[in-house]
Each structure stands twice: as C-alpha cells, then as structure tokens.
N, C-alpha and C. Protein backbone atom coordinates (compact mmCIF):
# COMPACT_ATOMS: atom_id res chain seq x y z
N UNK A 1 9.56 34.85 5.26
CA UNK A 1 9.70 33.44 5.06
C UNK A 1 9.60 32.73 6.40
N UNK A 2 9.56 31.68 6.37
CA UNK A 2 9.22 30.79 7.38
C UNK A 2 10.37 30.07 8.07
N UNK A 3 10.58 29.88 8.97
CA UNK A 3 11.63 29.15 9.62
C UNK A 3 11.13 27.69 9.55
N UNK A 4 9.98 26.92 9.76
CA UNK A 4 9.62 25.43 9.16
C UNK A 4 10.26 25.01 8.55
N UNK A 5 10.49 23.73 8.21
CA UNK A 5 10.97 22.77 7.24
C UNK A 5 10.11 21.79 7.63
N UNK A 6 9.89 21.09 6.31
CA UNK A 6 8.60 19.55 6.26
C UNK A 6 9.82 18.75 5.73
N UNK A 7 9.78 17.53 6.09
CA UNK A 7 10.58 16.52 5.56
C UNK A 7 9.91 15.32 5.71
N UNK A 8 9.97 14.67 4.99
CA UNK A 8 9.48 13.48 4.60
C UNK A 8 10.37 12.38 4.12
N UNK A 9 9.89 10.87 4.13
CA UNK A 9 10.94 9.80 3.58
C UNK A 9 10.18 9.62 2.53
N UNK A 10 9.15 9.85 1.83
CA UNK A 10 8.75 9.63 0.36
C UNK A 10 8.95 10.80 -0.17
N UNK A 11 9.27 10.43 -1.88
CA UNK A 11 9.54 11.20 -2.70
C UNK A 11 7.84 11.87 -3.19
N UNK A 12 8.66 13.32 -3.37
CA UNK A 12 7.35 14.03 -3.83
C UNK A 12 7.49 13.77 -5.10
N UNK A 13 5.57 13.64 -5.50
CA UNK A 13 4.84 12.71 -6.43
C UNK A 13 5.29 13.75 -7.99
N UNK A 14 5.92 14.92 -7.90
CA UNK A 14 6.44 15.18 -9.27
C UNK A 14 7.51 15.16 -9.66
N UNK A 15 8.53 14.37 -8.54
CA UNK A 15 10.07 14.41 -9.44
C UNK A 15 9.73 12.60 -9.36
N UNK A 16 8.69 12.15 -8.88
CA UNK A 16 9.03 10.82 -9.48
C UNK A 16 8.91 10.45 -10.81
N UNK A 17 9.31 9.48 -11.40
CA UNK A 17 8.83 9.25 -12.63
C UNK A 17 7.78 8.45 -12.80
N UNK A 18 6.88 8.57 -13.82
CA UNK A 18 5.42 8.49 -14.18
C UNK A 18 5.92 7.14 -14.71
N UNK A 19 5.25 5.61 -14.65
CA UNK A 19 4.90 4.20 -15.26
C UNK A 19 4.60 4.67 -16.81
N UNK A 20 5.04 3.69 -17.53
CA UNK A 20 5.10 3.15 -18.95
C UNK A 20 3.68 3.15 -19.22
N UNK A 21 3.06 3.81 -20.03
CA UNK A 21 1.69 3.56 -20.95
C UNK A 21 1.84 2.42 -21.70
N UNK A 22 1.61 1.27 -21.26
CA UNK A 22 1.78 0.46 -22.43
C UNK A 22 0.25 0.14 -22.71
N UNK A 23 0.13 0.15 -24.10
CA UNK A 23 -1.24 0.40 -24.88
C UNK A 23 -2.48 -0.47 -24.88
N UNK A 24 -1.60 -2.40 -24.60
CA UNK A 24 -2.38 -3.24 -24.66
C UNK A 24 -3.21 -2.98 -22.77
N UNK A 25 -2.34 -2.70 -21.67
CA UNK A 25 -2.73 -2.27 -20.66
C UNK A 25 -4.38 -1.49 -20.76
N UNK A 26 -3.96 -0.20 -21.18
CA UNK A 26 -4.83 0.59 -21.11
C UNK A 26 -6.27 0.11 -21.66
N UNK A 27 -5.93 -0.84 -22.84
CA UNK A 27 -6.99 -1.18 -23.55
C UNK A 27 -7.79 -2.24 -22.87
N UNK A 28 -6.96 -3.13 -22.21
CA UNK A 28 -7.78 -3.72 -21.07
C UNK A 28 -8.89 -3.05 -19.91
N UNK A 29 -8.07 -1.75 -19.76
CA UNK A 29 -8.97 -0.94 -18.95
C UNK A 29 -9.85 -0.27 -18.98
N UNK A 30 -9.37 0.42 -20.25
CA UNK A 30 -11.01 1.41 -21.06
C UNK A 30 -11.42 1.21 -21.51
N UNK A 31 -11.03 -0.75 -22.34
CA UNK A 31 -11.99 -0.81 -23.92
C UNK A 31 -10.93 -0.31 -25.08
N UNK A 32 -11.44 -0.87 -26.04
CA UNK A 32 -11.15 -0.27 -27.13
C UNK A 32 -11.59 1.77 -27.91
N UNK A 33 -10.75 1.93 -28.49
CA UNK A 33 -10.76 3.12 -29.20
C UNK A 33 -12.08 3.20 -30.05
N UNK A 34 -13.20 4.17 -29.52
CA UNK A 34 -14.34 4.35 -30.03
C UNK A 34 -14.27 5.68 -31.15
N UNK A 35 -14.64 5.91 -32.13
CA UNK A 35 -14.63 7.00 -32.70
C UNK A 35 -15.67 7.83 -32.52
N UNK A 36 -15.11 9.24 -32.29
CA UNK A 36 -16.07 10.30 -32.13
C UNK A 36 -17.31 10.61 -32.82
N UNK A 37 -16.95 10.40 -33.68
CA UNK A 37 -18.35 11.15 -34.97
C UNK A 37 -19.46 10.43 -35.14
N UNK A 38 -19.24 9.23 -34.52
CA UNK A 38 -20.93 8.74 -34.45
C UNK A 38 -21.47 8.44 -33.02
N UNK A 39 -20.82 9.34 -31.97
CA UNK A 39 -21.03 9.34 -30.91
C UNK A 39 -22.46 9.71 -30.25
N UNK A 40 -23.74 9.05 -29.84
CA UNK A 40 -24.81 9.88 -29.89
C UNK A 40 -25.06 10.81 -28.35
N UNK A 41 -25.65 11.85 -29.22
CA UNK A 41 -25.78 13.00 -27.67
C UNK A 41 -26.65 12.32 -26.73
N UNK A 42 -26.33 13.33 -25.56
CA UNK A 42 -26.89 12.86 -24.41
C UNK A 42 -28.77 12.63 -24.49
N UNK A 43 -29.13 12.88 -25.76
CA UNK A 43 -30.69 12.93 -25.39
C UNK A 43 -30.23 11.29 -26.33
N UNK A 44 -29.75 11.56 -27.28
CA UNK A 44 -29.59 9.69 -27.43
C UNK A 44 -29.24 8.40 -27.12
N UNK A 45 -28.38 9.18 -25.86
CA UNK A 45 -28.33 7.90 -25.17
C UNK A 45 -29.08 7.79 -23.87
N UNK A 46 -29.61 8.40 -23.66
CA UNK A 46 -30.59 8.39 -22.90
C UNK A 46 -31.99 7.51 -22.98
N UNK A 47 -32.05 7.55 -24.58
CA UNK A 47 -33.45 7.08 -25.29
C UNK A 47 -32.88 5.33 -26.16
N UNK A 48 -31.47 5.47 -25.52
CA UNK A 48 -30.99 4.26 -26.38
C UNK A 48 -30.75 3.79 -27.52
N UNK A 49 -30.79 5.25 -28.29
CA UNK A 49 -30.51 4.98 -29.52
C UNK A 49 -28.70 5.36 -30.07
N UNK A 50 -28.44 4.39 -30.99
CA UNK A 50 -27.21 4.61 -30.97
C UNK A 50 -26.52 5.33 -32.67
C-alpha cells in the first residue's frame, strides 16, 4: 500500500447526489418521446425517407 493521501475540498462526484429529472426539463432538451417502431434505418434516413 501506499503511504500517499489525495485530499481535496470538492466532494467526489459519486457520494454526491444526482439533480431531479424533472420531465418537462428534459423534454425541452431532447424533444419529445419518439416511438421506436417506425423508426427508419440508416439507409432511410440517409435517402430521406421517413
């Protein structure tokens, strides 16, 4: 083992606690909820068809 010690004045980033998902947020950010199954493959969107 090591005789080192690291110390720091910020908290390490996994005992902090993680921000509130709030839904209308997110939806501002990604858009709305698209559904999978009429998703077109990469040769279709490529060619622009949807």
């Amino acid at each position: 083992m090591s005789a080192y010690t690291f110390r720091s004045s910020r908290p390490d980033h996994w005992v902090s606690p993680r921000p509130t998902r709030d839904p209308a947020r997110l939806a501002a950010i990604h858009g709305p909820l698209q559904p999978m199954e009429n998703a077109p493959g990469l040769l279709g969107r490529l060619l622009g068809r949807r």
